[in-house]
N, C-alpha and C. Protein backbone atom coordinates (compact mmCIF):
# COMPACT_ATOMS: atom_id res chain seq x y z
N UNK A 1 96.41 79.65 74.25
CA UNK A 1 96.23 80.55 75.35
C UNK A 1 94.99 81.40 75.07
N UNK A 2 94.36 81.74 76.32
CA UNK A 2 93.12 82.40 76.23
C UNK A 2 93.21 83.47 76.61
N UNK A 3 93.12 84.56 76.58
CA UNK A 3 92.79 86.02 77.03
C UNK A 3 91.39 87.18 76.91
N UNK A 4 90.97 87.77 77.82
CA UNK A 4 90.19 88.57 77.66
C UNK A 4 90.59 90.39 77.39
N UNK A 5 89.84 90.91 76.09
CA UNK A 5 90.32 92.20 75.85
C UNK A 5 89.17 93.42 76.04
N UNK A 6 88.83 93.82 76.52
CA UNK A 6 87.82 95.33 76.41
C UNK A 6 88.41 96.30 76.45
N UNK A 7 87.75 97.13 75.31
CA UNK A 7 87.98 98.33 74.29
C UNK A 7 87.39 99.35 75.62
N UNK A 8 87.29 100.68 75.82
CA UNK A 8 86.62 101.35 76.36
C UNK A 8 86.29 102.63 75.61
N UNK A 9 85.68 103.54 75.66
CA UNK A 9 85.34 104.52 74.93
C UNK A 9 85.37 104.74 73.51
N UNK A 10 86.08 105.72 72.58
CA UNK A 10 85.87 105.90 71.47
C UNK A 10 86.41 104.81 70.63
N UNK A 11 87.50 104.32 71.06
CA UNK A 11 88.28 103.14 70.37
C UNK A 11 87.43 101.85 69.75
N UNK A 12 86.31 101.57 70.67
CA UNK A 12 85.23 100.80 70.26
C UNK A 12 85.21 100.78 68.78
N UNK A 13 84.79 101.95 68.15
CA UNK A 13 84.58 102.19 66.67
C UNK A 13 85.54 101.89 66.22
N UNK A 14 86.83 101.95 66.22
CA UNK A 14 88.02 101.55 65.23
C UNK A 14 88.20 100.21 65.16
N UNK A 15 88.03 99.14 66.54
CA UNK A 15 88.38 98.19 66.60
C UNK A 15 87.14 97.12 66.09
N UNK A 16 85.71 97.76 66.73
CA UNK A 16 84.37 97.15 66.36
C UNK A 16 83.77 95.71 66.92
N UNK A 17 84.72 96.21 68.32
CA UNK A 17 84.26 95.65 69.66
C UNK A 17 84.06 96.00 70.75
N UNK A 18 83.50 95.95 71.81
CA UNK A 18 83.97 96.12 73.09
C UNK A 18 84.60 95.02 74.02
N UNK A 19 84.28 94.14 74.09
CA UNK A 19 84.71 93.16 74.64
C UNK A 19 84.55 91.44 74.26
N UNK A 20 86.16 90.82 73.94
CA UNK A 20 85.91 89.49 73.17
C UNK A 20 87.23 88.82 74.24
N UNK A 21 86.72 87.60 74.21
CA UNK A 21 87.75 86.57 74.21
C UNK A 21 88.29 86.23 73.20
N UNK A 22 89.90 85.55 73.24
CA UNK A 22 90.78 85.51 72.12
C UNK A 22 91.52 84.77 72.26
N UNK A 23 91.68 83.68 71.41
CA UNK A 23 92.55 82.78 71.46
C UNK A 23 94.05 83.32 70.92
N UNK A 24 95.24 83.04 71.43
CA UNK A 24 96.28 83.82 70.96
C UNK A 24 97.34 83.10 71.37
N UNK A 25 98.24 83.12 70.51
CA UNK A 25 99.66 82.01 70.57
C UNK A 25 100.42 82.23 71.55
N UNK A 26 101.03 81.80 72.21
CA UNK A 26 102.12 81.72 73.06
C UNK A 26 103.07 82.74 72.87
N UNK A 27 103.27 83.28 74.01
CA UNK A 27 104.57 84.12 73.48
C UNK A 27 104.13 85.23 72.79
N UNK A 28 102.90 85.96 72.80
CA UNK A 28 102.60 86.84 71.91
C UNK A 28 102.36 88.24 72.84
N UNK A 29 103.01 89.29 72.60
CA UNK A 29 103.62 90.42 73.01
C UNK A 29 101.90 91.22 73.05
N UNK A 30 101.72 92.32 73.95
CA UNK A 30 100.49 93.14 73.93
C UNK A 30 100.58 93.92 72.66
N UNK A 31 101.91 94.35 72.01
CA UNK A 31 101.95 95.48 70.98
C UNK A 31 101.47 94.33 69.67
N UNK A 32 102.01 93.20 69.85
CA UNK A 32 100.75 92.06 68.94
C UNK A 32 99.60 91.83 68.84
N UNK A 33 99.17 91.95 70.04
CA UNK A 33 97.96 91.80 70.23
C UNK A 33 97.31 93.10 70.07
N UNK A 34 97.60 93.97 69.95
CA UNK A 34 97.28 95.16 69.79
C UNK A 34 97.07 95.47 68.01
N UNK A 35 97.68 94.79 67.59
CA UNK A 35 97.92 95.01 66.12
C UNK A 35 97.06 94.43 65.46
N UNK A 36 97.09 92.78 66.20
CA UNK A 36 96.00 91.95 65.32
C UNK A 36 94.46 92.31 66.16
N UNK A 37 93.94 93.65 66.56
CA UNK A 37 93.18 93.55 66.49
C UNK A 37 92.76 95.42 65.23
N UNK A 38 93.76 95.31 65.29
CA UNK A 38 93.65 96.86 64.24
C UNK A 38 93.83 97.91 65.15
N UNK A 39 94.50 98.04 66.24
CA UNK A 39 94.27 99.35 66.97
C UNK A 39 95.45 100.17 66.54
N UNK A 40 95.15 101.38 66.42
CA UNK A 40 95.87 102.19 65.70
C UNK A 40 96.56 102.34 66.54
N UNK A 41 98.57 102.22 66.53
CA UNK A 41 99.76 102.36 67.05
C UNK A 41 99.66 103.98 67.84
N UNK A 42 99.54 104.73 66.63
CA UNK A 42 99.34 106.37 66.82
C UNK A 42 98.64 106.70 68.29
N UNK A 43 97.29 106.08 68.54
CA UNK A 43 96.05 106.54 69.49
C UNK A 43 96.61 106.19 71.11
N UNK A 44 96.50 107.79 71.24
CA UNK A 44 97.07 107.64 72.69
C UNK A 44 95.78 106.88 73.49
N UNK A 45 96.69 106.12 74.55
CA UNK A 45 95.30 105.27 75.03
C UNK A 45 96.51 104.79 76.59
N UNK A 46 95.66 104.60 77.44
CA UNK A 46 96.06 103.83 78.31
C UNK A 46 95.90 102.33 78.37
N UNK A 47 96.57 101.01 78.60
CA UNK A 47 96.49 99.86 78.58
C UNK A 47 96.86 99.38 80.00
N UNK A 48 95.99 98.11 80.51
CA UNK A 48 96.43 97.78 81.32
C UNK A 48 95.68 95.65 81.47
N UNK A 49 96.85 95.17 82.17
CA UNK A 49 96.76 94.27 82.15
C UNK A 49 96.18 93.75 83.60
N UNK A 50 94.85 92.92 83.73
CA UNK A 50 95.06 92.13 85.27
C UNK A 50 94.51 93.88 86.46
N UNK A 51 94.52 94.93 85.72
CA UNK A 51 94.55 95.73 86.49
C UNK A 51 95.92 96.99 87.31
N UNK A 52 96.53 96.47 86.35
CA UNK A 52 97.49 97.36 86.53
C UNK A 52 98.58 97.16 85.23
N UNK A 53 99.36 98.58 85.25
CA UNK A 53 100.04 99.08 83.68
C UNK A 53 100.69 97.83 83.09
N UNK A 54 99.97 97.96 81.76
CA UNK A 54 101.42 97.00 81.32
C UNK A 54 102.22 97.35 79.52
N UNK A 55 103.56 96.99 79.51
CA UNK A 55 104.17 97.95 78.18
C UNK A 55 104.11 96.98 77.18
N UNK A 56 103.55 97.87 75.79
CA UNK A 56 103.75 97.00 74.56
C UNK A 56 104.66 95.83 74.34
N UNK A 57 106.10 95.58 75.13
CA UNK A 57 106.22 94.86 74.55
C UNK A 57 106.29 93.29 75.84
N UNK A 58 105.91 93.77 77.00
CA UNK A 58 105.49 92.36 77.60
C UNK A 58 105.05 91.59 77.15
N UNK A 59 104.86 89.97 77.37
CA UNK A 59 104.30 88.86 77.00
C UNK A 59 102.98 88.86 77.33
N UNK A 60 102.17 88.61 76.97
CA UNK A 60 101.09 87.76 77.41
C UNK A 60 101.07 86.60 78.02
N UNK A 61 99.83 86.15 79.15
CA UNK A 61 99.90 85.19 79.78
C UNK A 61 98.46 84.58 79.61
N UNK A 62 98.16 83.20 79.86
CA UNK A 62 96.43 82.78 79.86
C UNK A 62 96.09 83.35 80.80
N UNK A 63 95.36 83.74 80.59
CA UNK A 63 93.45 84.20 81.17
C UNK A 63 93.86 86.01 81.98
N UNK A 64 94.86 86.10 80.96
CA UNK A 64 94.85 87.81 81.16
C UNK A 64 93.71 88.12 80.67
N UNK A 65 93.39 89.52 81.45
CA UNK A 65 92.57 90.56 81.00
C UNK A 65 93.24 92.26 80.90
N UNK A 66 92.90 92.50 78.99
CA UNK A 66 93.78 93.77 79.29
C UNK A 66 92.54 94.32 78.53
N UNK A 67 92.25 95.78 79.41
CA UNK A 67 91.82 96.89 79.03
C UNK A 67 92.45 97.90 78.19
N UNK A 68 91.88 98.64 76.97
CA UNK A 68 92.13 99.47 76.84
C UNK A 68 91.46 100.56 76.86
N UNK A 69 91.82 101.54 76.99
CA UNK A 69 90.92 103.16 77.26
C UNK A 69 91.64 104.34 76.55
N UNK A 70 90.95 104.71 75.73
CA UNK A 70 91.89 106.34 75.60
C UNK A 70 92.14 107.30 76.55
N UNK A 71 93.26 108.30 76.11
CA UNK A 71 93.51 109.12 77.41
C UNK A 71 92.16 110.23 77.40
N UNK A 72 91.81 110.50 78.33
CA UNK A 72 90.87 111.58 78.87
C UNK A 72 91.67 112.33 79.44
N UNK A 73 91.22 113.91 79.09
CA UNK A 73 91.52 114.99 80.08
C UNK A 73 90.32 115.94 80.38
N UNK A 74 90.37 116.80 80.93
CA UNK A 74 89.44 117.53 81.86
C UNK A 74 89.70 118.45 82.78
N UNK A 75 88.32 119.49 82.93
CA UNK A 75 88.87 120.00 84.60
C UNK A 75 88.18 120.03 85.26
């Protein structure tokens, strides 16, 4: 299975990408995929799959695309 992942903002540096394709096994959960790329569990971040939310422990599907972004605040 194939999937696409982009990092967004500061996270870039931890992970030491912004954006890769990834070959990834069947059946393999986002909080996996999350892991095997080193992203720290701790770092609040928003994730989303395809464009809309998706939770650590959903499946993955081919030719997803999941973003991640840290949370921003502001006023």
């Amino acid at each position: 299975m194939r999937v696409t992942i982009k990092i967004i903002g500061g996270l870039i540096h931890q992970v030491g990408f912004s954006e890769r394709e990834m070959d990834i096994p069947d059946g393999l959960s986002l909080k996996e995929l999350l892991a095997s790329i080193r992203l720290d569990e701790g770092s609040p971040r928003i994730v989303t799959r395809n464009g809309k939310y998706i939770t650590p422990e959903e499946k993955l599907a081919d030719g997803d695309r999941i973003v991640v972004c840290h949370l921003y605040s502001g006023g």
